[in-house]
C-alpha atoms as a PDB file:
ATOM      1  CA  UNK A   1      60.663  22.976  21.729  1.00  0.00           C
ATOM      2  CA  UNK A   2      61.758  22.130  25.156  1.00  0.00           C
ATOM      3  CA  UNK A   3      65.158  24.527  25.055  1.00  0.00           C
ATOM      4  CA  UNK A   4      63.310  28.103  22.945  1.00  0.00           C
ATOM      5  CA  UNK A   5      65.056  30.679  24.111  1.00  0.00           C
ATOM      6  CA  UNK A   6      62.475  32.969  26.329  1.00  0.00           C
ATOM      7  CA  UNK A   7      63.955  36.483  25.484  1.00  0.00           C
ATOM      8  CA  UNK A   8      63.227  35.458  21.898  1.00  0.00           C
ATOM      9  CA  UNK A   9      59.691  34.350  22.718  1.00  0.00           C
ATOM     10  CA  UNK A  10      58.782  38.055  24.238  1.00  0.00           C
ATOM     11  CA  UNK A  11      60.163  39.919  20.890  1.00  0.00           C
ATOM     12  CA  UNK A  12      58.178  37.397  18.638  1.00  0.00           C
ATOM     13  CA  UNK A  13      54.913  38.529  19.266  1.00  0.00           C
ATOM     14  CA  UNK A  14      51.907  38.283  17.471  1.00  0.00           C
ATOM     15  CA  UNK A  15      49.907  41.201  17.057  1.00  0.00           C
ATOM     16  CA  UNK A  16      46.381  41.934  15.868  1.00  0.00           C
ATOM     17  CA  UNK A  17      46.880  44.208  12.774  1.00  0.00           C
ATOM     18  CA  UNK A  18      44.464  46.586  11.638  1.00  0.00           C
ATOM     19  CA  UNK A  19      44.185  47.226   7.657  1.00  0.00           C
ATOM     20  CA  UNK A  20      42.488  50.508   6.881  1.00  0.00           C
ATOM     21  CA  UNK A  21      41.595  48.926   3.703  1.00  0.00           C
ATOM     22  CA  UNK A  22      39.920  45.844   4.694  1.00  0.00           C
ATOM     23  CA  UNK A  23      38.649  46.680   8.567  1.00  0.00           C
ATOM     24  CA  UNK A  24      36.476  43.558   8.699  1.00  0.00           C
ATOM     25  CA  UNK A  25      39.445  41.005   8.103  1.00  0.00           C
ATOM     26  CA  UNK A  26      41.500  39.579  10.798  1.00  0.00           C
ATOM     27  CA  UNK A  27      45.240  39.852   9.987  1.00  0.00           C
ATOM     28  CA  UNK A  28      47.763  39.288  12.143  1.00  0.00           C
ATOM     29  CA  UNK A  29      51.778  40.057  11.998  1.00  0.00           C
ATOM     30  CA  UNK A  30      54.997  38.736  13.876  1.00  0.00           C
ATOM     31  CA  UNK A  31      58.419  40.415  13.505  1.00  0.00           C
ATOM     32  CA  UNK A  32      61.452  38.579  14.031  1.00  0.00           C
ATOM     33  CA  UNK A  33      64.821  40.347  13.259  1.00  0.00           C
ATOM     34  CA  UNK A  34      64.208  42.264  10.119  1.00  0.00           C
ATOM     35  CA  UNK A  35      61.337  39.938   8.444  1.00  0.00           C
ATOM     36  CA  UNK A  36      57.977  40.477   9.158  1.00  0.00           C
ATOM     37  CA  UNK A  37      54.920  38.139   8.018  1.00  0.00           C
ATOM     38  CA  UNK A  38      51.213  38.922   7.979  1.00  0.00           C
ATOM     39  CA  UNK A  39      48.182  36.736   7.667  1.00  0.00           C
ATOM     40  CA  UNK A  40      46.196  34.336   9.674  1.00  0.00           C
ATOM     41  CA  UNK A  41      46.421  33.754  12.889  1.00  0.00           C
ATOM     42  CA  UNK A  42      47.478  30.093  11.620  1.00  0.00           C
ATOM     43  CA  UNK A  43      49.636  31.001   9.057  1.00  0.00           C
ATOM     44  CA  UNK A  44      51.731  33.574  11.312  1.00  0.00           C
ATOM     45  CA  UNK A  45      51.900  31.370  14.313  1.00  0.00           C
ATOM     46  CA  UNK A  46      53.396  28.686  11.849  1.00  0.00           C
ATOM     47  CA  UNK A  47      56.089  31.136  10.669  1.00  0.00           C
ATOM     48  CA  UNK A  48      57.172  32.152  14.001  1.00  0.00           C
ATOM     49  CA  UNK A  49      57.097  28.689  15.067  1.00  0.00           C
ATOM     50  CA  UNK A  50      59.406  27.447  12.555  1.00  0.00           C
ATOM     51  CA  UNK A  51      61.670  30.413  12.864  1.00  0.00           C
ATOM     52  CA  UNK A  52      61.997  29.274  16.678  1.00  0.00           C
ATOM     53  CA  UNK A  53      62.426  25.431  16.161  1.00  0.00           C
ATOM     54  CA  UNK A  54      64.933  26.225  13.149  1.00  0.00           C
ATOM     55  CA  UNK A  55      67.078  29.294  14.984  1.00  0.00           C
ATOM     56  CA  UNK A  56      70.553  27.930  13.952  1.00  0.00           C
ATOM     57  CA  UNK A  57      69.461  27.656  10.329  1.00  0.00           C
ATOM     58  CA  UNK A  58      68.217  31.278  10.133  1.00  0.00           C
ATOM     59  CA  UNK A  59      71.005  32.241  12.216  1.00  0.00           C
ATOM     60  CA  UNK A  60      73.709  30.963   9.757  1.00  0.00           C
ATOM     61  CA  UNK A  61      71.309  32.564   6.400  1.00  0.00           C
ATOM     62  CA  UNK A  62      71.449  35.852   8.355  1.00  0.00           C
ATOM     63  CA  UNK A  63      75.277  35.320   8.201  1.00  0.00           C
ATOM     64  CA  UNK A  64      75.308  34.031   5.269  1.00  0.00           C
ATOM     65  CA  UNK A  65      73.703  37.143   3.427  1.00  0.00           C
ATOM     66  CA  UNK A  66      75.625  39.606   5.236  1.00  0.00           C
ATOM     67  CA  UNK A  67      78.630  38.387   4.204  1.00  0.00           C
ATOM     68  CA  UNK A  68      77.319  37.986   0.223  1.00  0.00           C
ATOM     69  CA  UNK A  69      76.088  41.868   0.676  1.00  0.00           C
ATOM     70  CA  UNK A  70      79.797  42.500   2.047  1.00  0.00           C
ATOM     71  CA  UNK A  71      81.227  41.290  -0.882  1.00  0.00           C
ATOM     72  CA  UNK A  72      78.752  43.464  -3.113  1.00  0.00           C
ATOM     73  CA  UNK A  73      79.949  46.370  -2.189  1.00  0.00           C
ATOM     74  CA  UNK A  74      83.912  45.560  -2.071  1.00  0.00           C
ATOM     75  CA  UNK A  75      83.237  44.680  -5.844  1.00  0.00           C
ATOM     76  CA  UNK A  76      81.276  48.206  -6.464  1.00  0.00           C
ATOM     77  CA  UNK A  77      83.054  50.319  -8.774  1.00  0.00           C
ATOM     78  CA  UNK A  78      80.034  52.894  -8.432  1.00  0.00           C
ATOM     79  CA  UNK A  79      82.046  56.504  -7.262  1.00  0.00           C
ATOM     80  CA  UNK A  80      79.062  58.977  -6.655  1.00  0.00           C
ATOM     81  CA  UNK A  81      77.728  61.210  -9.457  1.00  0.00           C
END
């Protein structure tokens, strides 16, 4: 992890979240781009920490999806009601 971009670092955060529904559990939450994950401390720090060793592979799935959702709608025939 020797070259993680440090801009990227300070907008993955891991915050403490607090469930109205279950006060007494610890639950935690990262956001990177438009995915969010929630759970353990563990299981969040994991997430993030994948998402920062394997950038170029999320980076090119991002791309990848916005292209397919591009396509989608060329191929819509829908015209309104």
């Amino acid at each position: 992890m020797d070259n993680i971009n440090v801009t990227n670092i300070n907008t993955m955060r891991i915050l403490k979240h607090t469930n109205t529904h279950f006060p007494d559990k610890l639950i935690y939450k990262c956001t990177i781009g438009y995915n969010t994950k929630f759970g353990s401390l563990e299981d969040v720090t994991e997430w993030r920490d994948d998402h920062v060793v394997n950038a170029d592979y999320y980076a090119k799935l991002a791309e990848s999806n916005t292209k397919a959702a591009g396509e989608f709608y060329k191929k819509l025939s829908y015209k309104g009601d």
